[in-house]
N, C-alpha and C. Protein backbone atom coordinates (compact mmCIF):
# COMPACT_ATOMS: atom_id res chain seq x y z
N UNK A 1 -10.53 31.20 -8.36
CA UNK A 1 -9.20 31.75 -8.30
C UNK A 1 -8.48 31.48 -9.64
N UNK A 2 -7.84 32.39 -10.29
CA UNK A 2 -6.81 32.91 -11.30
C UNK A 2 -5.73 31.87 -11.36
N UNK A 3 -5.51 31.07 -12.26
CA UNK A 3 -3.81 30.47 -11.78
C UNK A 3 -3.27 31.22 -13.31
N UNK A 4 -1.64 31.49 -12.75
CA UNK A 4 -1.05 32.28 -13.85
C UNK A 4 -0.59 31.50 -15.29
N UNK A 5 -0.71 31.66 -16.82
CA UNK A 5 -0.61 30.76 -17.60
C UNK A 5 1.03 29.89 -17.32
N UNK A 6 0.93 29.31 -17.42
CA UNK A 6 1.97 28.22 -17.41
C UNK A 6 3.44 28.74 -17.89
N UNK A 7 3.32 29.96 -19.07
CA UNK A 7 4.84 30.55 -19.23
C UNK A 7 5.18 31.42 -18.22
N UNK A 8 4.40 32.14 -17.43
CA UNK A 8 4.52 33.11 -16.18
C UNK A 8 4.90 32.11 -14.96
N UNK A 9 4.53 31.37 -14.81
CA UNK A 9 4.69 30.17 -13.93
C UNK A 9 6.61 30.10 -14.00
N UNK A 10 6.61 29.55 -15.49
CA UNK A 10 7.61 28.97 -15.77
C UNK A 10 8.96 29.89 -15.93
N UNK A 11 8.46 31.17 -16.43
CA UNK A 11 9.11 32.76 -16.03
C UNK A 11 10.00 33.08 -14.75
N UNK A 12 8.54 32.97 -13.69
CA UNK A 12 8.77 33.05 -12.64
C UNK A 12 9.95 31.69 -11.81
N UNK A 13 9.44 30.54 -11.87
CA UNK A 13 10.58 29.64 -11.85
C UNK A 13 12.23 30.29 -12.47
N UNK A 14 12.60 30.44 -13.57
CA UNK A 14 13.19 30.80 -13.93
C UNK A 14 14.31 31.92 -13.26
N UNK A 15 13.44 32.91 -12.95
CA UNK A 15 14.10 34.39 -12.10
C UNK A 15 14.08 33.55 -10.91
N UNK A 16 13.24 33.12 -9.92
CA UNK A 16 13.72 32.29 -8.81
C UNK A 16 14.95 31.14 -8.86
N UNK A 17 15.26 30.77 -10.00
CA UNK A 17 16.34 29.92 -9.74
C UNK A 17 17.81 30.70 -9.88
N UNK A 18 17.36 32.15 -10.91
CA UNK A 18 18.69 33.13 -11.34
C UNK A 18 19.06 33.99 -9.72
N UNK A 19 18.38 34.03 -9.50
CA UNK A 19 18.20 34.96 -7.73
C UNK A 19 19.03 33.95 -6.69
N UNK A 20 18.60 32.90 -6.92
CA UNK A 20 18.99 32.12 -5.70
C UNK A 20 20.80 31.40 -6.37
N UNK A 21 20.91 31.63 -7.48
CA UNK A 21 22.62 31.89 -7.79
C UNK A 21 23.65 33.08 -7.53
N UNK A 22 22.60 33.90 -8.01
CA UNK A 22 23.07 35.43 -8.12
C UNK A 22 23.14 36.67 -7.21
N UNK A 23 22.29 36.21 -6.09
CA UNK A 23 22.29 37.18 -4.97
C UNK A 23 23.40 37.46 -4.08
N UNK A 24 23.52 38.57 -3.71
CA UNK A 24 24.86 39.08 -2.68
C UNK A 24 24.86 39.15 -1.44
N UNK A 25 23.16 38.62 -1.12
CA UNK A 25 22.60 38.84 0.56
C UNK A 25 23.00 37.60 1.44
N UNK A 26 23.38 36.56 0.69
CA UNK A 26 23.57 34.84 0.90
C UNK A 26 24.70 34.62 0.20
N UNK A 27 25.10 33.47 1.30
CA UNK A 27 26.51 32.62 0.70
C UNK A 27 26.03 31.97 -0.60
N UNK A 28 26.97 31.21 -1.47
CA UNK A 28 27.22 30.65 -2.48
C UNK A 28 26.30 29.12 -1.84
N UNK A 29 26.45 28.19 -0.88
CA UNK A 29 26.01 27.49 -0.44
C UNK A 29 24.11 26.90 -0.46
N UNK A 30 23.86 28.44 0.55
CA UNK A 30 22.44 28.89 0.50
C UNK A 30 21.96 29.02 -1.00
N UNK A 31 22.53 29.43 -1.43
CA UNK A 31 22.11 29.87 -3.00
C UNK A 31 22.01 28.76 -3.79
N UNK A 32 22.63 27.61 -3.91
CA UNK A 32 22.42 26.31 -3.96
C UNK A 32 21.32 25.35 -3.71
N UNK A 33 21.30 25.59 -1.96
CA UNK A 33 20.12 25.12 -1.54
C UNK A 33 18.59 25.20 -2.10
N UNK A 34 18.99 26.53 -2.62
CA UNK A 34 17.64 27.20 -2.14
C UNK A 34 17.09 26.68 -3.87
N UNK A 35 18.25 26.67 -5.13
CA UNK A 35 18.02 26.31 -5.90
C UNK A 35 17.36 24.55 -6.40
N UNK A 36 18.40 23.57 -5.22
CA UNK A 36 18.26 22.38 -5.28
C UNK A 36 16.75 22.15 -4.53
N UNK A 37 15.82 23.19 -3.71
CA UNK A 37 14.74 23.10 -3.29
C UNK A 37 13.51 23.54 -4.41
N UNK A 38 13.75 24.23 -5.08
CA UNK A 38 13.28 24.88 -6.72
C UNK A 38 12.99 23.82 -7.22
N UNK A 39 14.16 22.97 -8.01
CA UNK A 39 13.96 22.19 -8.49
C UNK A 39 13.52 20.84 -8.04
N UNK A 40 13.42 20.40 -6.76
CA UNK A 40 12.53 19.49 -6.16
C UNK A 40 11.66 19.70 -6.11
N UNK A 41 10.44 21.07 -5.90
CA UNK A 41 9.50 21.05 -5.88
C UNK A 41 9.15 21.47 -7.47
N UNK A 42 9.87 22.06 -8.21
CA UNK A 42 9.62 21.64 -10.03
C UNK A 42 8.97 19.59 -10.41
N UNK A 43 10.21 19.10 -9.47
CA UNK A 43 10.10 17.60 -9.94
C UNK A 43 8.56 17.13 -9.15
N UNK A 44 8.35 17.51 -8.21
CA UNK A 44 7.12 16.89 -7.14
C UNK A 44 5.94 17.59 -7.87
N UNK A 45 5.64 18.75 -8.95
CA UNK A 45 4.80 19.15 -8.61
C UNK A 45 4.53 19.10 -10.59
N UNK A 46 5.37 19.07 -11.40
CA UNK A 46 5.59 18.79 -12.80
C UNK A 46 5.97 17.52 -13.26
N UNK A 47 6.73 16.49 -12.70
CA UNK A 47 7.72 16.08 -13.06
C UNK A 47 8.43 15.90 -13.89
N UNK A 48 8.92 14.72 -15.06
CA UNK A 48 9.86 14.80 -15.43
C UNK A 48 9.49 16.18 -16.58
N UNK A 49 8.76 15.93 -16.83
CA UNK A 49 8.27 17.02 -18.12
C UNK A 49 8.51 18.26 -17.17
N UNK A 50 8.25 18.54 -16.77
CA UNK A 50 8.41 19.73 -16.12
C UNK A 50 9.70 19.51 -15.85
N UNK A 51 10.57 19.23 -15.14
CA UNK A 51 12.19 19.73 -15.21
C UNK A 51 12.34 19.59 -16.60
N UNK A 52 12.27 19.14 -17.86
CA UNK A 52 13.19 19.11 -18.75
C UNK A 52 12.42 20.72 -19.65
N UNK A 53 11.34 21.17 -19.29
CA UNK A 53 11.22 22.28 -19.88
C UNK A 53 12.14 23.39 -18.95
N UNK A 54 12.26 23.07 -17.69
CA UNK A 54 12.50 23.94 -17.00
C UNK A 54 14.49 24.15 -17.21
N UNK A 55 14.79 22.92 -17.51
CA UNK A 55 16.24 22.81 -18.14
C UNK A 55 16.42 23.78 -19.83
N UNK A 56 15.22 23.17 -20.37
CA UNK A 56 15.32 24.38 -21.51
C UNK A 56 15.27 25.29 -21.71
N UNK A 57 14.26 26.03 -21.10
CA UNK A 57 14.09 27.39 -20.53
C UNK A 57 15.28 28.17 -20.18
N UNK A 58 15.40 27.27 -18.83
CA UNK A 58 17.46 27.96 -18.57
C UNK A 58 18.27 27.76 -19.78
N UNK A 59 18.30 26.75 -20.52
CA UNK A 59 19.33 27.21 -21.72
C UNK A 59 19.20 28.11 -22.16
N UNK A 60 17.92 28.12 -22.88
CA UNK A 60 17.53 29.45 -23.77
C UNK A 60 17.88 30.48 -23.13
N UNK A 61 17.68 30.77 -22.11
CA UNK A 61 18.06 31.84 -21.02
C UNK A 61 19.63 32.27 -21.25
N UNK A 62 20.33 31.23 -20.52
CA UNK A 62 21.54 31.14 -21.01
C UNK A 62 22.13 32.02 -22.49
N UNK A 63 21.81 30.83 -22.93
CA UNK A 63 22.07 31.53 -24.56
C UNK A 63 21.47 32.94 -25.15
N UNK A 64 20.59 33.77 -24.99
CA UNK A 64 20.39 34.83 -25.17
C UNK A 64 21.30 35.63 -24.61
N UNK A 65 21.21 35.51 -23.13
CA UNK A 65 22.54 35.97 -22.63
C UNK A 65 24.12 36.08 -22.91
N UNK A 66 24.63 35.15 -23.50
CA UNK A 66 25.69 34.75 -24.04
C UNK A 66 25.62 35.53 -25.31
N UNK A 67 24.45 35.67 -26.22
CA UNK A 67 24.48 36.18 -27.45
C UNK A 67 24.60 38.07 -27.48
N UNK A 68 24.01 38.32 -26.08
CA UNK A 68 23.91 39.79 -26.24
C UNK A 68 25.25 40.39 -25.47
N UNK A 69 26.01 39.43 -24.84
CA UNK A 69 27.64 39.38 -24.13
C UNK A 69 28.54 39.59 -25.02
N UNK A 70 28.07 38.79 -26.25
CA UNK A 70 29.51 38.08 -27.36
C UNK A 70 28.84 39.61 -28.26
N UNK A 71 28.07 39.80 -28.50
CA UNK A 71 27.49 40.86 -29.68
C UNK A 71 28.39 42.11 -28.99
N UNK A 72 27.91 42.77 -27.61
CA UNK A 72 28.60 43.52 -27.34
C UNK A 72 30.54 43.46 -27.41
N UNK A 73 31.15 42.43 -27.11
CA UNK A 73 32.52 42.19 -27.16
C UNK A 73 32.79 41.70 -28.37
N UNK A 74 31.60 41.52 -29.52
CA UNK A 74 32.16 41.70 -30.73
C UNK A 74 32.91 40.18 -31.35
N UNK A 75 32.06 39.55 -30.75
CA UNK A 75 32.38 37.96 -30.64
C UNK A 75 31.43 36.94 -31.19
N UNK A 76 31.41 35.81 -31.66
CA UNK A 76 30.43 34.85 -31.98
C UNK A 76 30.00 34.42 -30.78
N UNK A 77 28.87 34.28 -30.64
CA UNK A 77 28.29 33.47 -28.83
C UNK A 77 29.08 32.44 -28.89
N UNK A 78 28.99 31.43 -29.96
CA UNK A 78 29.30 30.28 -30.13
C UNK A 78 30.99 29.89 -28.91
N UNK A 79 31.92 31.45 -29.98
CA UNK A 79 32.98 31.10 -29.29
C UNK A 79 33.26 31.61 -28.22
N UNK A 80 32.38 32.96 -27.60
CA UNK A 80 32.16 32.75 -26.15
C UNK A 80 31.83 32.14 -25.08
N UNK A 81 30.88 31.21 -26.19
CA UNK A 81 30.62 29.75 -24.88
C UNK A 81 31.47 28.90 -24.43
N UNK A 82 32.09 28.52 -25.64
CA UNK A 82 33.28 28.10 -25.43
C UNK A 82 35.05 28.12 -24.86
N UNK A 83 34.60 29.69 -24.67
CA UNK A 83 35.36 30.06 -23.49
C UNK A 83 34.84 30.11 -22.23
N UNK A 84 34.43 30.66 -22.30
CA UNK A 84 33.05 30.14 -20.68
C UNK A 84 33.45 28.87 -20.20
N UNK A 85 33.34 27.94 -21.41
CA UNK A 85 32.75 26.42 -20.15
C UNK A 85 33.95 25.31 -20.55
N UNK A 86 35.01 25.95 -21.62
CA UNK A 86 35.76 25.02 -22.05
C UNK A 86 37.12 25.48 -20.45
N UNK A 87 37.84 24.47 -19.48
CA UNK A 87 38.43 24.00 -18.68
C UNK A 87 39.81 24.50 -19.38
């Protein structure tokens, strides 16, 4: 049996954790859960190395995102992030 290379793996992790934020079929709650179950079985089955790629991954994620947001509105990501997450 085939196992998928480790960035498809880690891909796939990825869209499973964006789904289980982002979906409209489930409460905000569930969507949580389902994420805080992701990443337990990330930790049981990788551990620490494995969540901290899996934390990077989502940044990078993040940040591409942010970059092709701020590009379109004509903005530095930088200081879109900083509206984003600055309180």
């Amino acid at each position: 049996m085939d196992h998928p290379p480790p960035e498809a793996h880690s891909q796939r992790n990825l869209l499973d954790a964006m789904r289980a934020v982002l979906s409209d079929d489930h409460s905000y709650e569930r969507g949580l859960t389902v994420l805080r179950d992701l990443v337990d079985q990330i930790a049981g089955n990788e551990g620490a190395a494995g969540l901290c790629d899996f934390a990077v991954a989502l940044s990078l994620g993040l940040a591409e995102a942010l970059e092709r947001i701020a590009q379109d509105q004509e903005l530095a990501a930088a200081d879109l992030a900083e509206i984003w997450f600055t309180d």
